[in-house]
C-alpha atoms as a PDB file:
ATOM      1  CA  UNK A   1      36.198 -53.889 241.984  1.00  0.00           C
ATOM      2  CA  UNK A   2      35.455 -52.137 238.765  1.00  0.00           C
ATOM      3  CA  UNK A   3      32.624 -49.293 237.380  1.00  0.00           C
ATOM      4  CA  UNK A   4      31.250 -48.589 234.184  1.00  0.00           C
ATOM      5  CA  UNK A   5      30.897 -45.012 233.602  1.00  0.00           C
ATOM      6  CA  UNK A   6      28.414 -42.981 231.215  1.00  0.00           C
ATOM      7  CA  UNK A   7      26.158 -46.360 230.466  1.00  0.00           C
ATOM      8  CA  UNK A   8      24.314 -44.752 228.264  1.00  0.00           C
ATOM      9  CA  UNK A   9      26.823 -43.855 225.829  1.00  0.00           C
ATOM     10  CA  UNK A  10      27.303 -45.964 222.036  1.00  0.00           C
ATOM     11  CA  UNK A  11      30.598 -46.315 222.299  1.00  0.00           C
ATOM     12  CA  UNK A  12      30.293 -49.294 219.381  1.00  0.00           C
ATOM     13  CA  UNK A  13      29.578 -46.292 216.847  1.00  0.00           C
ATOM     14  CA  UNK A  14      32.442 -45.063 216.641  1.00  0.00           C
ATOM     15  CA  UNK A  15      34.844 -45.773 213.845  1.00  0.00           C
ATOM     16  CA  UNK A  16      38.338 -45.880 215.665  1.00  0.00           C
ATOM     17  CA  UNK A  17      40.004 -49.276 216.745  1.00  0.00           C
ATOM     18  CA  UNK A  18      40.395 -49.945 220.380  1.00  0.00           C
ATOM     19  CA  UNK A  19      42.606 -52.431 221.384  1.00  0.00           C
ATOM     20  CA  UNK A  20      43.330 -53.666 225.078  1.00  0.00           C
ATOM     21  CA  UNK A  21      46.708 -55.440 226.205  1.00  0.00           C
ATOM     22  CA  UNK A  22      46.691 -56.971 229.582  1.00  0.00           C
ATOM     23  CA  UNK A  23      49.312 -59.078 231.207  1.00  0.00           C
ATOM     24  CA  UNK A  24      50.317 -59.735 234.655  1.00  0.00           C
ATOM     25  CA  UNK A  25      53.248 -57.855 236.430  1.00  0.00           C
ATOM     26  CA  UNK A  26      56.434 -58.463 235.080  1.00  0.00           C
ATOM     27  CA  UNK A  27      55.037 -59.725 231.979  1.00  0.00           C
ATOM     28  CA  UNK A  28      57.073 -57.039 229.649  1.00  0.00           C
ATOM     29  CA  UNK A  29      53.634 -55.676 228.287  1.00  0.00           C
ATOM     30  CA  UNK A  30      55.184 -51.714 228.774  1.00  0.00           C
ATOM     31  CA  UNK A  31      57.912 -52.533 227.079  1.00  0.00           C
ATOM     32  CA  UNK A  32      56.085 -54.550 224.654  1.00  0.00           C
ATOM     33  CA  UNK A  33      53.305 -51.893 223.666  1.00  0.00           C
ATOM     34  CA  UNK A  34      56.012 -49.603 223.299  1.00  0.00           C
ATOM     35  CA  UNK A  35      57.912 -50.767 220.894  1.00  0.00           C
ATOM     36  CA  UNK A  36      54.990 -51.822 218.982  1.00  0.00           C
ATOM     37  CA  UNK A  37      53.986 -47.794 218.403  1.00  0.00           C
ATOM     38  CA  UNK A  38      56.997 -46.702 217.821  1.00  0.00           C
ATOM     39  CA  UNK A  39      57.671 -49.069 214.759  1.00  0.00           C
ATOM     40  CA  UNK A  40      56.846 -47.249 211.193  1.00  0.00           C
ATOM     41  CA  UNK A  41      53.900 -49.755 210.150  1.00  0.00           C
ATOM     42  CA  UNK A  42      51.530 -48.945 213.255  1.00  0.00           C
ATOM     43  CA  UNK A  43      49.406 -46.058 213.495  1.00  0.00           C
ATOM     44  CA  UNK A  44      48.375 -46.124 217.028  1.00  0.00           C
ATOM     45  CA  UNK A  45      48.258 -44.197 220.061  1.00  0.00           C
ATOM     46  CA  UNK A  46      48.702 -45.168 223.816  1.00  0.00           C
ATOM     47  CA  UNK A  47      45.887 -44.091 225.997  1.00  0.00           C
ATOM     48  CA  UNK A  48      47.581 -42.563 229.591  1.00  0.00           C
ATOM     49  CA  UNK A  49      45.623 -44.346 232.608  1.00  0.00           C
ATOM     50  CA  UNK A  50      45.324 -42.723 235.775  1.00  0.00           C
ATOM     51  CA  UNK A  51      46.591 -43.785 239.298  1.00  0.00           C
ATOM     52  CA  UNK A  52      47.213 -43.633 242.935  1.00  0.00           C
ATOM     53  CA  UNK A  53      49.861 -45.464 243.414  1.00  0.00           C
ATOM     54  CA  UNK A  54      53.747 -43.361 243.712  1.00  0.00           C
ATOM     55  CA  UNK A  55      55.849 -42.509 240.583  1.00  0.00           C
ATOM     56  CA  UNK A  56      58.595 -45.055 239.558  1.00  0.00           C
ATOM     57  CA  UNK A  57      61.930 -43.182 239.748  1.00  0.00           C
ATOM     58  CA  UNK A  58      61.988 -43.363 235.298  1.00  0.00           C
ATOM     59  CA  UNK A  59      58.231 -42.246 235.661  1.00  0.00           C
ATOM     60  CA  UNK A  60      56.894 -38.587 234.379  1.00  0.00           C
ATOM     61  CA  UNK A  61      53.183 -37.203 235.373  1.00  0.00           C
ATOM     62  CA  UNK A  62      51.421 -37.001 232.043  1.00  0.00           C
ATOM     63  CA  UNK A  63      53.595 -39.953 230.475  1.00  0.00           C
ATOM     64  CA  UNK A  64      53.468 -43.508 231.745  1.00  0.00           C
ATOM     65  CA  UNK A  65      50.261 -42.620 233.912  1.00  0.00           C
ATOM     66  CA  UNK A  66      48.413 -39.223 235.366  1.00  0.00           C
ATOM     67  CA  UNK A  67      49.824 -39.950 239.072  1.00  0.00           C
ATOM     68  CA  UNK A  68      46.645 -38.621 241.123  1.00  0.00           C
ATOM     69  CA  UNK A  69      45.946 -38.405 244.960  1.00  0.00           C
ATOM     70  CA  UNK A  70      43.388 -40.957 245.626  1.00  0.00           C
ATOM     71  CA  UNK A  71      40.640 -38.151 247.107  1.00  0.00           C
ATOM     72  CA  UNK A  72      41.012 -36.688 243.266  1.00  0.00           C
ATOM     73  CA  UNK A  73      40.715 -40.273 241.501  1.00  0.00           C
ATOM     74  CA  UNK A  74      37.512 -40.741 243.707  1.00  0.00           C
ATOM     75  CA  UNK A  75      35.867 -37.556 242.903  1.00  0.00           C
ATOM     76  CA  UNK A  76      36.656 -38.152 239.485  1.00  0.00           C
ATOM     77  CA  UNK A  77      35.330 -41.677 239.394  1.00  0.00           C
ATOM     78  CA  UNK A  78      32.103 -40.889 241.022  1.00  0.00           C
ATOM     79  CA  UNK A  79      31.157 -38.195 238.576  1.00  0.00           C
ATOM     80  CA  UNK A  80      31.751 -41.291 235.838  1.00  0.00           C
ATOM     81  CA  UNK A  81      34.357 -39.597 234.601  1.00  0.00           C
ATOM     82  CA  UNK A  82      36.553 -43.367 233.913  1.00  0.00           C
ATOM     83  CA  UNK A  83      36.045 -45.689 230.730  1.00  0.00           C
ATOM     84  CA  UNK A  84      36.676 -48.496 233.467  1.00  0.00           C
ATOM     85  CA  UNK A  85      38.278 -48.420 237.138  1.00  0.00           C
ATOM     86  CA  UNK A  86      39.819 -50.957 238.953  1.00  0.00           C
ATOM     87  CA  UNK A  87      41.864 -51.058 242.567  1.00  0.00           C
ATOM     88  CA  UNK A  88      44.804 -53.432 241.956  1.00  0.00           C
ATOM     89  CA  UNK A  89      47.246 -54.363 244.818  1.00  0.00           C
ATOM     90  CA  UNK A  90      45.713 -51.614 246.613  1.00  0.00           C
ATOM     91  CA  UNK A  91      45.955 -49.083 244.605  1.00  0.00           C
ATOM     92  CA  UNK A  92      43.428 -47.168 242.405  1.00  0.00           C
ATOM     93  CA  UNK A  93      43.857 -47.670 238.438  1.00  0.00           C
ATOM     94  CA  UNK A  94      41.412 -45.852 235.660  1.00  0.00           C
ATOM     95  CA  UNK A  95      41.328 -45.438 232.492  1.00  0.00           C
ATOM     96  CA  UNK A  96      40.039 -41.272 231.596  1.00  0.00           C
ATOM     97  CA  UNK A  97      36.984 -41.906 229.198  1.00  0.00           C
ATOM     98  CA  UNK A  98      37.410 -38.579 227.155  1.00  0.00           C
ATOM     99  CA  UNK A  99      40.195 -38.752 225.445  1.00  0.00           C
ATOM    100  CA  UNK A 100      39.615 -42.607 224.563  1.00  0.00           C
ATOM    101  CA  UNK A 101      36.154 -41.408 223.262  1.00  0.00           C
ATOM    102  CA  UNK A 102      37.175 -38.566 221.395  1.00  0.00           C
ATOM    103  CA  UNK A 103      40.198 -40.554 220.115  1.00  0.00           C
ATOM    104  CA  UNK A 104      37.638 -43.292 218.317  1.00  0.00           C
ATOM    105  CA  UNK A 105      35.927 -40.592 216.917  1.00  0.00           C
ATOM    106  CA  UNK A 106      38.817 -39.184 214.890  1.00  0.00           C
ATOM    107  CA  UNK A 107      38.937 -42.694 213.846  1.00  0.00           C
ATOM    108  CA  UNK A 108      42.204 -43.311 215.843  1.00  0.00           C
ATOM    109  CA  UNK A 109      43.334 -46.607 217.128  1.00  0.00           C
ATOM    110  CA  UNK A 110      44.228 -46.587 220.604  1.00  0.00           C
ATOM    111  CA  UNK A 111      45.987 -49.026 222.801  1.00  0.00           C
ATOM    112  CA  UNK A 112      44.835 -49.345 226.593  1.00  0.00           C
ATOM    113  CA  UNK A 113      47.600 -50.751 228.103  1.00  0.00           C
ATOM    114  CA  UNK A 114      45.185 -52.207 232.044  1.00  0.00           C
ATOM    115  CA  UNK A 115      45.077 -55.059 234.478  1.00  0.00           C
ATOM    116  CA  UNK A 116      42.666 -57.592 233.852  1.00  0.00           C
ATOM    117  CA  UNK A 117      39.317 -56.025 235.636  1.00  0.00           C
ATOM    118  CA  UNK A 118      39.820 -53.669 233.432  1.00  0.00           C
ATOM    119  CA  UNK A 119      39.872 -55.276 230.397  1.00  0.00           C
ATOM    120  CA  UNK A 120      37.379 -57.543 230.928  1.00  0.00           C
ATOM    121  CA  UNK A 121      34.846 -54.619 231.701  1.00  0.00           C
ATOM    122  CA  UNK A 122      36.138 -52.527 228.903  1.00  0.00           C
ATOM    123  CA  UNK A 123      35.018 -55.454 226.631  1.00  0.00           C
ATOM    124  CA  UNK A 124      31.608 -56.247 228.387  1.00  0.00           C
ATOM    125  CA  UNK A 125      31.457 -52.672 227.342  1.00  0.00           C
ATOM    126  CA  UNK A 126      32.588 -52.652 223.952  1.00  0.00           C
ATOM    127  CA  UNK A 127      32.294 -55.726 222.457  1.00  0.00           C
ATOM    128  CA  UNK A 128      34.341 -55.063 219.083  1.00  0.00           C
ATOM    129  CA  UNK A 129      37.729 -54.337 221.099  1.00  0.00           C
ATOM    130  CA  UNK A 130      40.356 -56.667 220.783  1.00  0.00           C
ATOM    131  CA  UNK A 131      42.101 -57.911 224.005  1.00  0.00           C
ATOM    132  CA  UNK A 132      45.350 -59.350 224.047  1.00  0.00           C
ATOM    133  CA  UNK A 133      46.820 -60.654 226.576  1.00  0.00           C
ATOM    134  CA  UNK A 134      50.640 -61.017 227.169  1.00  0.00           C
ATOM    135  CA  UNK A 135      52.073 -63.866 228.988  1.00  0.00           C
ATOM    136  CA  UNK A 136      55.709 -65.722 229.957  1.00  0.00           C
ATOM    137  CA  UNK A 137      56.862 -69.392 230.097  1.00  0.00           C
ATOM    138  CA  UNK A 138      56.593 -69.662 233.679  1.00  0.00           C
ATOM    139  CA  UNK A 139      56.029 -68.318 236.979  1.00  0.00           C
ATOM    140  CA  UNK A 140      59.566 -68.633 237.926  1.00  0.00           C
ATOM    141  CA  UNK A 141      60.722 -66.573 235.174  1.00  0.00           C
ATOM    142  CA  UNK A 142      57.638 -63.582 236.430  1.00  0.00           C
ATOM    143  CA  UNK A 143      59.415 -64.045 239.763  1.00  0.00           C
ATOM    144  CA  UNK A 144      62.734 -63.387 238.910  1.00  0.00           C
ATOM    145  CA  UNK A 145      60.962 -60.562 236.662  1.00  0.00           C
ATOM    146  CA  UNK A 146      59.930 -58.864 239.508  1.00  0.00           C
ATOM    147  CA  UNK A 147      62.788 -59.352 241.863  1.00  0.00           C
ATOM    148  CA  UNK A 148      65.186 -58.306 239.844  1.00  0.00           C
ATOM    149  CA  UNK A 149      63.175 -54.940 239.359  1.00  0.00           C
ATOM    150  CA  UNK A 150      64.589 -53.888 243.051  1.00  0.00           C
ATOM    151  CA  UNK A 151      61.515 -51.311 244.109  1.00  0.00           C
ATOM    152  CA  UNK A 152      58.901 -53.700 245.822  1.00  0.00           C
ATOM    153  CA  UNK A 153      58.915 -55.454 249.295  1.00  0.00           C
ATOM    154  CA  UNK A 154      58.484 -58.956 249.872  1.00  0.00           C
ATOM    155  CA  UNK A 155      55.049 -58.432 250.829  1.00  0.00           C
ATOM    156  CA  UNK A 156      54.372 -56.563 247.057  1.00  0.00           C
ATOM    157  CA  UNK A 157      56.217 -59.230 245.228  1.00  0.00           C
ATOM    158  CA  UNK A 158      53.825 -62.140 246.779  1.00  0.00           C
ATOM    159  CA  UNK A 159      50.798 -60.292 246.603  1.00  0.00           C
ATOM    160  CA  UNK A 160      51.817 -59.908 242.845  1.00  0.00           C
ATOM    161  CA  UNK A 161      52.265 -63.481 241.916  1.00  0.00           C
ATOM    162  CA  UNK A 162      49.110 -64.294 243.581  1.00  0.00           C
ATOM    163  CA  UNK A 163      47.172 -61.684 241.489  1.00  0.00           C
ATOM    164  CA  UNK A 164      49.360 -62.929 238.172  1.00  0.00           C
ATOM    165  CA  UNK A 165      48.040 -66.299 239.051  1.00  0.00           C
ATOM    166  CA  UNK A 166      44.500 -65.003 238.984  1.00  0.00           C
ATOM    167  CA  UNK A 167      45.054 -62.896 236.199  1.00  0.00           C
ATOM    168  CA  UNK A 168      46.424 -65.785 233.860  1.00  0.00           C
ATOM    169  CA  UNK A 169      42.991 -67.761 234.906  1.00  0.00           C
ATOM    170  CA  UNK A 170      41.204 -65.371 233.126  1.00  0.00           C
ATOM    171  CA  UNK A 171      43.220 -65.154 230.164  1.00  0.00           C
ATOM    172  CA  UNK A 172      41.019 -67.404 227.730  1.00  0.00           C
ATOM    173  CA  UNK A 173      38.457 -64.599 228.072  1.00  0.00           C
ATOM    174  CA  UNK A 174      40.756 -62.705 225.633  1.00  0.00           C
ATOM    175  CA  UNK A 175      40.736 -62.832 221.928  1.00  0.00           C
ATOM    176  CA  UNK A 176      44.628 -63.104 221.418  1.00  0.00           C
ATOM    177  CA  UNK A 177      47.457 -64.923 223.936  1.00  0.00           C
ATOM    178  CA  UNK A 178      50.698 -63.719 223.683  1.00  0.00           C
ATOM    179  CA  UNK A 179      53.602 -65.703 224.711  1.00  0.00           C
ATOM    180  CA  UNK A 180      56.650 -62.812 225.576  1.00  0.00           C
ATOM    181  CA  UNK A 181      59.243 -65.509 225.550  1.00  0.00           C
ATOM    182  CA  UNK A 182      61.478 -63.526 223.128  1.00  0.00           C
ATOM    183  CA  UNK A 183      60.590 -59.740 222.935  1.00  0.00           C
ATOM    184  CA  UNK A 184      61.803 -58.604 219.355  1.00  0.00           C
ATOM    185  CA  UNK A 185      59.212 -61.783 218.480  1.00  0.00           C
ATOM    186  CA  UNK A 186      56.580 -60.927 220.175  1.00  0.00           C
ATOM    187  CA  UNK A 187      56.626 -57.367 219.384  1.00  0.00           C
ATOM    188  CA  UNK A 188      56.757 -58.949 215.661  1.00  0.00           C
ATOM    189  CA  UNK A 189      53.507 -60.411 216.727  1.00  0.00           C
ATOM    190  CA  UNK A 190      51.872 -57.054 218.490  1.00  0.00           C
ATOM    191  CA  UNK A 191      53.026 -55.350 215.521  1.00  0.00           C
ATOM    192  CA  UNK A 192      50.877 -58.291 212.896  1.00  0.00           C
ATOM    193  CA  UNK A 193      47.930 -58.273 214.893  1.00  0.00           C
ATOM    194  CA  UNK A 194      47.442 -54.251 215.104  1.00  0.00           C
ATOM    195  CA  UNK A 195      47.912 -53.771 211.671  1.00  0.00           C
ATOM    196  CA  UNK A 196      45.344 -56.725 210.826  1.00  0.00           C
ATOM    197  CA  UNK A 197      42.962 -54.669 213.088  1.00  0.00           C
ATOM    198  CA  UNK A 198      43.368 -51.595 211.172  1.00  0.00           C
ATOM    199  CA  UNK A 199      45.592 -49.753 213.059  1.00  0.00           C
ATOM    200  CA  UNK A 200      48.406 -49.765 210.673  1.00  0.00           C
ATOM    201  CA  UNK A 201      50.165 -46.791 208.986  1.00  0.00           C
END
């Protein structure tokens, strides 16, 4: 389930680059985006998404996500106060529209780093924003991905394959697939494709 807020904002006016990266759980995308930004030839920022869902033990409040109780994300949602929202597994997920918007206006490119719902709304809304999605060879190896992470149940794990399963349906929606079969690769190929869009330094 997913929200558009502040319709009636041009968000196609501005003259930053936004660029989306999607990929199911266990997919390496953190890693990925990561280590795309922090190379010397990309100028590009990482929006911080908001969420309900706990902190990760190697997680910080104001780093990998704004970790908010859900009764805040709500409030803040309903006032339209989310570039896109979407509940995943549960759990609430939202990107803050400010700083995106004000980050396209400096003529920034920024890097949302969201699940699929997400993405796909962000583009209904913004046509010119690049999506990439990030896949692996197989299932098996998003399985063993996941196990070997050690923090979710059985019950998470499953629920997260089906949703990957989903998620990978919709991938032809996007403008670029990326295979994550060998990471220093595929952050090669992050790395092309943002500076081709502008966002290098």
């Amino acid at each position: 389930m997913t929200t558009e807020s502040h319709p009636t904002l041009d968000w196609e006016s501005l003259p930053g680059r936004l660029v989306v990266v999607s990929g199911a759980s266990g997919s390496g995308k953190s890693t990925l985006v990561r280590r795309a930004i922090e190379r010397p030839e990309v100028n590009a920022r990482l929006s911080i998404s908001a969420t309900t869902r706990d902190p990760r033990s190697d997680e910080q409040h104001g780093r990998e996500y704004f970790f908010l109780p859900r009764q805040e994300f709500e409030s803040l949602r309903d006032q339209g106060e989310f570039l896109e929202w979407a509940e995943v597994h549960g759990r609430f997920y939202g990107t803050p529209a400010g700083p995106v918007r004000e980050a396209l206006a400096r003529k920034e490119c920024i890097l949302l780093e969201i699940d699929v719902q997400g993405a796909l709304q962000v583009k209904k809304r913004i046509p010119s924003a690049l999506l990439v999605f990030v896949s692996v060879p197989s299932f098996e190896i998003l399985e063993q991905r996941l196990r070997g992470r050690a923090t979710d149940s059985e019950e998470v794990i499953q629920r997260r394959l089906t949703n990957a399963r989903w998620e990978h349906e919709q991938a032809h929606l996007y403008d670029v697939q990326l295979m994550n079969d060998d990471l220093n690769r595929s952050v090669d190929d992050l790395v092309t494709r943002l500076v081709q869009q502008g966002c290098g330094g």
